[in-house]
Protein backbone atom coordinates (compact mmCIF):
# COMPACT_ATOMS: atom_id res chain seq x y z
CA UNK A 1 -7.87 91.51 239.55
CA UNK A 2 -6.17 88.46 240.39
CA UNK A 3 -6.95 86.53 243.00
CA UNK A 4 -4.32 84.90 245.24
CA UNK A 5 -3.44 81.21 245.39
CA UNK A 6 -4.49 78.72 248.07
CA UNK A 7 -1.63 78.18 250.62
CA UNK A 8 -2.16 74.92 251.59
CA UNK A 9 -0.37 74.44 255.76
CA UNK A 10 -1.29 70.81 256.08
CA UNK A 11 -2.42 68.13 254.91
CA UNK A 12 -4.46 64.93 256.41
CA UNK A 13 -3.29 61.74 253.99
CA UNK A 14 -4.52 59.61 256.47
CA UNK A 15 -8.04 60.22 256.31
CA UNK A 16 -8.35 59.28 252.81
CA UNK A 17 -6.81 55.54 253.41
CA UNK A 18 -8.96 55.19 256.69
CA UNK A 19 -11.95 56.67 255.14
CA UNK A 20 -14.30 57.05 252.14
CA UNK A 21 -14.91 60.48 251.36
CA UNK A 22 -18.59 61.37 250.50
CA UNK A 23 -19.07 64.94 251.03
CA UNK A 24 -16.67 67.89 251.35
CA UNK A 25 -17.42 71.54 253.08
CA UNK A 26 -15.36 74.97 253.70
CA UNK A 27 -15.29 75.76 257.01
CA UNK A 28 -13.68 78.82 258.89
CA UNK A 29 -11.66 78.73 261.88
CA UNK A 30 -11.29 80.75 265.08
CA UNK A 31 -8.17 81.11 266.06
CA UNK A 32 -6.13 83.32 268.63
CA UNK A 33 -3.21 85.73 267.01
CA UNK A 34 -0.27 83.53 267.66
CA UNK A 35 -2.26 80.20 266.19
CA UNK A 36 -2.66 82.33 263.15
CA UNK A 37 1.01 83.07 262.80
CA UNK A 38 2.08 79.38 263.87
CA UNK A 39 -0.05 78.34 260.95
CA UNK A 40 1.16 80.88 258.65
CA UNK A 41 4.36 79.23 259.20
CA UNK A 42 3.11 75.65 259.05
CA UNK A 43 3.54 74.40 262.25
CA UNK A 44 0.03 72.40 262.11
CA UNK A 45 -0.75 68.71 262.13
CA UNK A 46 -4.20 67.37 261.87
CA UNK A 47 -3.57 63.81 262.95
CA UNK A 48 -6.78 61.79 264.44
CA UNK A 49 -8.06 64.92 264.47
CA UNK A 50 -12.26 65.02 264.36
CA UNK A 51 -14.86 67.72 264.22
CA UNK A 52 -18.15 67.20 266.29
CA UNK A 53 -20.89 69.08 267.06
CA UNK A 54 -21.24 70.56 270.78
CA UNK A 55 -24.33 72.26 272.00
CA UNK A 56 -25.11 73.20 267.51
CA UNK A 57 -21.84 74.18 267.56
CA UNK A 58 -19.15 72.59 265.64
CA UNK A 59 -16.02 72.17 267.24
CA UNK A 60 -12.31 70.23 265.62
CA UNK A 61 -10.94 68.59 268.17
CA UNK A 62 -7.11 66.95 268.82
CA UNK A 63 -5.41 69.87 265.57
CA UNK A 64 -2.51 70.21 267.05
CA UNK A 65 -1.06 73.64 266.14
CA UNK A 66 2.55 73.92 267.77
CA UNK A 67 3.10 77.31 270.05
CA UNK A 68 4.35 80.70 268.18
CA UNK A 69 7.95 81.09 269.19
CA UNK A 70 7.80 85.11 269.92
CA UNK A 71 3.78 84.21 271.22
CA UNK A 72 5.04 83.65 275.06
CA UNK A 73 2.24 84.70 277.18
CA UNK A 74 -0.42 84.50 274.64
CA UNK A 75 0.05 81.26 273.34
CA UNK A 76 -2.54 79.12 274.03
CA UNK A 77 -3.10 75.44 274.46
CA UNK A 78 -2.01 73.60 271.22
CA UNK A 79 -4.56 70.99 270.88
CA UNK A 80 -7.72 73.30 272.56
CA UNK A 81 -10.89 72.44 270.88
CA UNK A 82 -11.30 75.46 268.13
CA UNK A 83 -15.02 76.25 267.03
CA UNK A 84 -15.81 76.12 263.55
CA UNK A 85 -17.57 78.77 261.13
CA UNK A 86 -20.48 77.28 259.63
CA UNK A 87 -24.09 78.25 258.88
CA UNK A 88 -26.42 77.07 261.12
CA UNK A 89 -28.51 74.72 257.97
CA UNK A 90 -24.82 73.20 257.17
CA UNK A 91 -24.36 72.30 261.09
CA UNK A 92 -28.00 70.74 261.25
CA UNK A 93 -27.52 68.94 258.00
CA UNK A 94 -24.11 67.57 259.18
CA UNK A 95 -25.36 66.74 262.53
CA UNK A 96 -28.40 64.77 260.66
CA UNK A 97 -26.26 62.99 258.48
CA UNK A 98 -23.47 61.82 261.49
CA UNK A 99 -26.06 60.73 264.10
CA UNK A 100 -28.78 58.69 261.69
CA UNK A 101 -25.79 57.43 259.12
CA UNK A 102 -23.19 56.76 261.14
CA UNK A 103 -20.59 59.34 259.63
CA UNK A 104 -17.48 60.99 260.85
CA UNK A 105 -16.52 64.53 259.93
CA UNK A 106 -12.85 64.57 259.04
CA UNK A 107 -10.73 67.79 258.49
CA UNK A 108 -8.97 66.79 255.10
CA UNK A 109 -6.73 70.21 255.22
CA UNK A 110 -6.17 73.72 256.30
CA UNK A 111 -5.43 76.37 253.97
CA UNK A 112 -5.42 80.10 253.75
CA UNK A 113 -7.88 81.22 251.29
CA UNK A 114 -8.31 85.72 250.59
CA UNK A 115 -6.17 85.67 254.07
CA UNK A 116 -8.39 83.45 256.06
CA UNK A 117 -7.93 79.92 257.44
CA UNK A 118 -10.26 77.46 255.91
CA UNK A 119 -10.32 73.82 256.90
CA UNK A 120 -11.90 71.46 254.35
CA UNK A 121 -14.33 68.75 256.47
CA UNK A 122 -15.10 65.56 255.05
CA UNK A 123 -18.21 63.72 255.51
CA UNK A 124 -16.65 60.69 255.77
CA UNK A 125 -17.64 56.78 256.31
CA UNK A 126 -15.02 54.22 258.17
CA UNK A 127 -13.39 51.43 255.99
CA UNK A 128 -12.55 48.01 256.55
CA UNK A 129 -9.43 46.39 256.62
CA UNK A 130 -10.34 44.36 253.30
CA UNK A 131 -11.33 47.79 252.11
CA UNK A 132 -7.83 49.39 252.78
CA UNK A 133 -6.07 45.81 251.42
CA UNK A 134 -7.84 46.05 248.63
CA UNK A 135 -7.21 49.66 247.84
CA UNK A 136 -3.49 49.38 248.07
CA UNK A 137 -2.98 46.17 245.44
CA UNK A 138 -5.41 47.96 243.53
CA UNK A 139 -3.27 51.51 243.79
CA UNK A 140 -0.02 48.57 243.37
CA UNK A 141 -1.38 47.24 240.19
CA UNK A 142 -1.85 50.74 238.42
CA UNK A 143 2.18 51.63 239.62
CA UNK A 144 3.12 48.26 237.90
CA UNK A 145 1.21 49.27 234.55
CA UNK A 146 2.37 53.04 234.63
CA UNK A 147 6.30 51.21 234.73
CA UNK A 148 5.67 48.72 231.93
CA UNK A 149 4.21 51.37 230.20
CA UNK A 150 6.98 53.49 229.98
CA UNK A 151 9.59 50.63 229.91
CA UNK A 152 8.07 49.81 226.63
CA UNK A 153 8.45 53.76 225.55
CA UNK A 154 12.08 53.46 226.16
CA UNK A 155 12.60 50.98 223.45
């Protein structure tokens, strides 16, 4: 049996230059019909985009997911907070870790995995500005050896 390929619909690119990335999870989504299809056709963006937890429930607030053009009456509001599918222990730890350590859950992407949308949290800690400066002359300097590198290869 071979098991189908992750369709990735989007991607958060930001998070990983505003944030450092400790811990990842799999959560499920619920979603209306027409969200479903709009994703299917990747017409998502997770931009500032945050998960919480509400009453030990975890919510993702601000995903934008754009209307399903043939959806008309049943298309709901696009940036509606959307509950997430998580076992209770995973929602406790989580909640632990974000209100004693200061961390942020981040969606880093939402994917269809066996036919189901999956968005991959990120327990996540804040960086500096020095930390994002630093990051990019360090990501610079490996780009600079990767072209002398090859230059030299040329030759």
């Amino acid at each position: 049996m071979v098991e189908k390929p992750i369709k990735i619909v989007t991607d958060n690119r930001k998070a990983r230059h505003d944030y450092f990335i400790e811990e990842t999870y799999e959560a499920g989504i619920a979603l209306t019909g027409t969200e479903v299809k709009s994703l299917r056709a990747g017409r998502a963006n997770l931009k500032d985009s945050y998960a919480q937890v509400v009453n030990g429930e975890m919510f993702l607030f601000n995903m934008h997911i754009s209307p399903y053009e043939q959806g008309n009456r049943f298309n709901v509001d696009p940036v509606r907070p959307r509950k997430l599918l998580l076992h209770r222990s995973e929602i406790n730890r989580l909640f632990g870790k974000v209100t004693q350590q200061g961390l942020t859950l981040v969606p880093l992407k939402v994917y269809f995995h066996k036919g189901r949308a999956k968005v991959e949290l990120a327990l996540a800690r804040g960086k500096k500005i020095y930390d994002k400066r630093s990051a990019m002359a360090e990501r610079d300097a490996k780009r600079e050896m990767e072209r002398a590198l090859r230059g030299k290869e040329q030759y």
